[in-house]
N, C-alpha and C. Protein backbone atom coordinates (compact mmCIF):
# COMPACT_ATOMS: atom_id res chain seq x y z
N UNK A 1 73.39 93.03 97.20
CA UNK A 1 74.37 92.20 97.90
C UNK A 1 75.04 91.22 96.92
N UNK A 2 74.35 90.48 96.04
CA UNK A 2 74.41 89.72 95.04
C UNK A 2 75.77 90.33 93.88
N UNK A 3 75.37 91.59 93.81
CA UNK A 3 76.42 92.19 93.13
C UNK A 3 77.67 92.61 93.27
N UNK A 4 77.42 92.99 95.01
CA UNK A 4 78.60 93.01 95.96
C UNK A 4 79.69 91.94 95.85
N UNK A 5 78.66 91.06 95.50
CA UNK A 5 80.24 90.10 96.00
C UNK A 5 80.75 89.53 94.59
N UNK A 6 79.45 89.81 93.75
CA UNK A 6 80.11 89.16 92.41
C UNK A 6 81.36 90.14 91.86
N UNK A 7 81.42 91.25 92.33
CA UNK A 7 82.01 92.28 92.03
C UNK A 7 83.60 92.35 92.95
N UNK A 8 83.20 91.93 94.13
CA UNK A 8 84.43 91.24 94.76
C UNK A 8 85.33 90.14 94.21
N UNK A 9 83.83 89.06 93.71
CA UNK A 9 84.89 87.80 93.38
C UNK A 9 85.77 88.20 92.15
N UNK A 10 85.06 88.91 91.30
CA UNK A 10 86.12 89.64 89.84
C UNK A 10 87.09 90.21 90.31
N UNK A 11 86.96 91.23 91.17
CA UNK A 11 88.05 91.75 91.90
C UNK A 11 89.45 90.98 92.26
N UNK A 12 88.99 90.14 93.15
CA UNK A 12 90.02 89.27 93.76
C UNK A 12 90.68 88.17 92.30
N UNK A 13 89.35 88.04 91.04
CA UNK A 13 90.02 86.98 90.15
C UNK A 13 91.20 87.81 89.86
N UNK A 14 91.29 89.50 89.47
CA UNK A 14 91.56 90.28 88.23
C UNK A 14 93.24 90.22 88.83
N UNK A 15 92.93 90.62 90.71
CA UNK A 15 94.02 90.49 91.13
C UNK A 15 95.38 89.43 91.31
N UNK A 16 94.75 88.65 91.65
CA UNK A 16 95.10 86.56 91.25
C UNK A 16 95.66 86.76 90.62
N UNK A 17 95.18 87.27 88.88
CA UNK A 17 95.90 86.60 87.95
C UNK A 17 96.94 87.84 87.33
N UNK A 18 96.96 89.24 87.88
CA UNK A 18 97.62 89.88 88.13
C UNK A 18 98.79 89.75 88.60
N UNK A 19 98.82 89.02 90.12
CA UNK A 19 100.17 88.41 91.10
C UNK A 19 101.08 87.18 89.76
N UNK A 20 99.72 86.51 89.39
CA UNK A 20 100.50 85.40 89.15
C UNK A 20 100.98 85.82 87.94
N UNK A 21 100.52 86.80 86.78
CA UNK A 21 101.54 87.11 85.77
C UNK A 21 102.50 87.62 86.16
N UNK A 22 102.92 88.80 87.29
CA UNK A 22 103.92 89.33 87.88
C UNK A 22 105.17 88.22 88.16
N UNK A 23 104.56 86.75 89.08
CA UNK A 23 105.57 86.43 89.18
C UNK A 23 106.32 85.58 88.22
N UNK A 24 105.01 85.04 87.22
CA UNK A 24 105.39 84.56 85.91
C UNK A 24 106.53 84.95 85.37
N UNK A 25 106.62 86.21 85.13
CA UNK A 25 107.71 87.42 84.30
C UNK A 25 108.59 87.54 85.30
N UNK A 26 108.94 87.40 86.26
CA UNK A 26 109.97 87.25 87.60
C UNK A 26 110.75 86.33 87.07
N UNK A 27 110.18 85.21 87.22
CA UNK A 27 110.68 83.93 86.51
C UNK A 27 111.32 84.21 85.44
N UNK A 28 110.46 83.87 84.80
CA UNK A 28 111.18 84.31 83.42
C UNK A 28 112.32 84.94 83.31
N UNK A 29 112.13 86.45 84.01
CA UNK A 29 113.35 87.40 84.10
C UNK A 29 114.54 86.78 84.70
N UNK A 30 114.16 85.68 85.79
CA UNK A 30 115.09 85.08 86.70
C UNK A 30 116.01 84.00 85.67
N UNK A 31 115.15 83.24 85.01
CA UNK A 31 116.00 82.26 83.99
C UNK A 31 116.96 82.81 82.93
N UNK A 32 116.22 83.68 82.65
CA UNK A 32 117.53 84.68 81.15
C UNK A 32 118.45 84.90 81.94
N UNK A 33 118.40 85.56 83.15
CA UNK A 33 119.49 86.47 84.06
C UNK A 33 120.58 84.52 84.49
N UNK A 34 120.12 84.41 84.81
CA UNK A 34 120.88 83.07 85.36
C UNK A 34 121.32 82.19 83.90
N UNK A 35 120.74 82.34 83.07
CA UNK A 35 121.23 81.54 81.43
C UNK A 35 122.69 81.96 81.08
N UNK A 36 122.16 83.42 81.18
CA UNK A 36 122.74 84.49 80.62
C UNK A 36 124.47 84.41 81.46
N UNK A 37 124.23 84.45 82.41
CA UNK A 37 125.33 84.25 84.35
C UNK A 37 125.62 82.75 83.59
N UNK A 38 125.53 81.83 83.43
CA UNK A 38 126.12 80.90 83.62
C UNK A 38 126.90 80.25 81.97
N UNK A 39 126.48 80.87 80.93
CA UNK A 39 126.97 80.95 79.62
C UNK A 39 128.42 81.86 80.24
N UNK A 40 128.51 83.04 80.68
CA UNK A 40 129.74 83.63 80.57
C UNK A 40 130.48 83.18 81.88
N UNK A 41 129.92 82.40 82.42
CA UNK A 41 131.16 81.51 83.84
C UNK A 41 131.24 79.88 83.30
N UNK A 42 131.72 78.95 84.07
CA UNK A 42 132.21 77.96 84.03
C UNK A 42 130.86 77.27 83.93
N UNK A 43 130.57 75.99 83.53
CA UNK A 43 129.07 75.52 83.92
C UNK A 43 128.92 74.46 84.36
N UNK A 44 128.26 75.21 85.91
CA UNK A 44 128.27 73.99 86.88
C UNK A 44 127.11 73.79 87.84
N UNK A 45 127.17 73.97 89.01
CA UNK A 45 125.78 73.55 89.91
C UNK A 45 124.71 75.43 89.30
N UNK A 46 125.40 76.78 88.85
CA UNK A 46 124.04 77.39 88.46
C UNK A 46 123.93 76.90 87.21
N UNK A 47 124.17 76.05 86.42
CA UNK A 47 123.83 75.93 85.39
C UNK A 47 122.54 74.25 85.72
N UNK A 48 122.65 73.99 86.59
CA UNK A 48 121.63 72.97 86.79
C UNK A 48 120.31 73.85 87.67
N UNK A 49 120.42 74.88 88.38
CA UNK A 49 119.97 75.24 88.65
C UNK A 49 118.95 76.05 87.89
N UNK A 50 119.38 76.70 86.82
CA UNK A 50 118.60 76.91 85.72
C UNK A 50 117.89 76.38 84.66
N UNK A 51 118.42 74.56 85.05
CA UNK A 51 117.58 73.82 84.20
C UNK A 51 116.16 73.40 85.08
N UNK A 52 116.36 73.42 86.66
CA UNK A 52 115.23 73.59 87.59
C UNK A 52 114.35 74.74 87.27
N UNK A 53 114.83 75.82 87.07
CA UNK A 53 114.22 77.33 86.73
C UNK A 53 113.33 76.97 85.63
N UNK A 54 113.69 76.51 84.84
CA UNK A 54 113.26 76.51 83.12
C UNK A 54 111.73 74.94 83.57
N UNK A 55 111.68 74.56 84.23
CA UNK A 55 111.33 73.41 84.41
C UNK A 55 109.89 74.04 85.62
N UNK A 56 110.01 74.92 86.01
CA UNK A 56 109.38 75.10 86.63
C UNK A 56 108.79 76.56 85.94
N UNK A 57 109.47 76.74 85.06
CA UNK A 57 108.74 78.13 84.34
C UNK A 57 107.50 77.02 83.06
N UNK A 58 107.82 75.55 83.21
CA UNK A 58 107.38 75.21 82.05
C UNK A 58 105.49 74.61 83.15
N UNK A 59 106.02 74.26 84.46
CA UNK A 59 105.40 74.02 85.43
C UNK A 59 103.71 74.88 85.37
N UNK A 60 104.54 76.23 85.59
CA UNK A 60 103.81 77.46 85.97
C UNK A 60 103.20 77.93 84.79
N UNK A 61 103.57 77.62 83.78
CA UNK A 61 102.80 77.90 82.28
C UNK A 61 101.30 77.15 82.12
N UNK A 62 101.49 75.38 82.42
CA UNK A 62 100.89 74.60 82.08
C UNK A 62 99.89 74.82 83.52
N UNK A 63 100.10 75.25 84.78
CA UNK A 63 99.07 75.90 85.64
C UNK A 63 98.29 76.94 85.02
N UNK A 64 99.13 77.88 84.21
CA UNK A 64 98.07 79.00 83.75
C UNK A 64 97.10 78.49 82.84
N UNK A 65 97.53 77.89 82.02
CA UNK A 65 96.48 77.41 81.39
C UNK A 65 95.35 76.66 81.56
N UNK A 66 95.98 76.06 82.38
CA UNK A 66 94.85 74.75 83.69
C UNK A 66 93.87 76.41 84.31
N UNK A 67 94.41 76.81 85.08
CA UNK A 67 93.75 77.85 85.66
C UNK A 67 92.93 78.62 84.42
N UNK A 68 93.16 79.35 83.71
CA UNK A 68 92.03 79.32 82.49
C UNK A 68 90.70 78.75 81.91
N UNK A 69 91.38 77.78 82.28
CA UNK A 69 90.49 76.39 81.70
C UNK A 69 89.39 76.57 82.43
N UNK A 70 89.27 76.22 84.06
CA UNK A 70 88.68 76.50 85.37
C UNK A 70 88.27 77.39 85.57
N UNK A 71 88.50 78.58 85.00
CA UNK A 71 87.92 79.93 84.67
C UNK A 71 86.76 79.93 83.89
N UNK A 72 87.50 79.53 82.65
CA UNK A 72 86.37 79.34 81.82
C UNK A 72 84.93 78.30 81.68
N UNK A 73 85.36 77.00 82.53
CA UNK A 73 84.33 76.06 83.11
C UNK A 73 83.30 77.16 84.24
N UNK A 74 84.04 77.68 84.96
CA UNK A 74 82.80 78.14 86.09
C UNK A 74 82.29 79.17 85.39
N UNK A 75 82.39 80.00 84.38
CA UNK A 75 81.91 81.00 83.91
C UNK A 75 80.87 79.82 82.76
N UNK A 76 80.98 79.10 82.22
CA UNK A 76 80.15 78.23 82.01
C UNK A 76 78.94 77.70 82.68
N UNK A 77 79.79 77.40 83.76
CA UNK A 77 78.32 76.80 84.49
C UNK A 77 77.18 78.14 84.71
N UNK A 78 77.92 79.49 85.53
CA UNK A 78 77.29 80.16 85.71
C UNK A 78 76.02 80.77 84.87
N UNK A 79 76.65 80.72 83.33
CA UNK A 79 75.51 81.16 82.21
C UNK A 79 74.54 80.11 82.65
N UNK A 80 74.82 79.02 82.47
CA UNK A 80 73.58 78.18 82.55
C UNK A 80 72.95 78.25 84.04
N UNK A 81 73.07 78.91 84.95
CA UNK A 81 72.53 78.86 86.13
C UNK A 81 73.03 77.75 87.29
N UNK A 82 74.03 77.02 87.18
CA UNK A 82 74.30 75.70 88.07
C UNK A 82 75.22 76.35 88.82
């Protein structure tokens, strides 16, 4: 049973961080595409809009790494048994 679920919880981590690179690279893809759109038009409300984009791609970075971190703490504790 013990293994069951430890085998679940990996599961569900592998998937997590699966979604969240997916939408990571969304992003990303979303800011070039809109950089890119607003360099060859006039620059105006999408060009602020992409400084929101970029701001929140910088957001979602500094979560992944936080989230890592927290990864790597509970896999810590776990060696030691706590």
């Amino acid at each position: 049973m013990l293994i069951q679920l430890t085998l679940l919880k990996n599961s569900v981590a592998i998937i997590t961080d699966q979604v969240v690179t997916i939408l990571s690279f969304m992003l990303i893809g979303i800011t070039i595409y809109g950089l890119l759109k607003s360099f060859g038009r006039s620059i105006g409300l999408f060009f602020w809009f992409n400084i929101i984009l970029l701001a929140n791609l910088w957001i979602l970075m500094g979560a992944l790494t936080g989230w890592e971190y927290i990864k790597e703490l509970l896999h810590i504790k776990n060696l030691f048994g706590g």
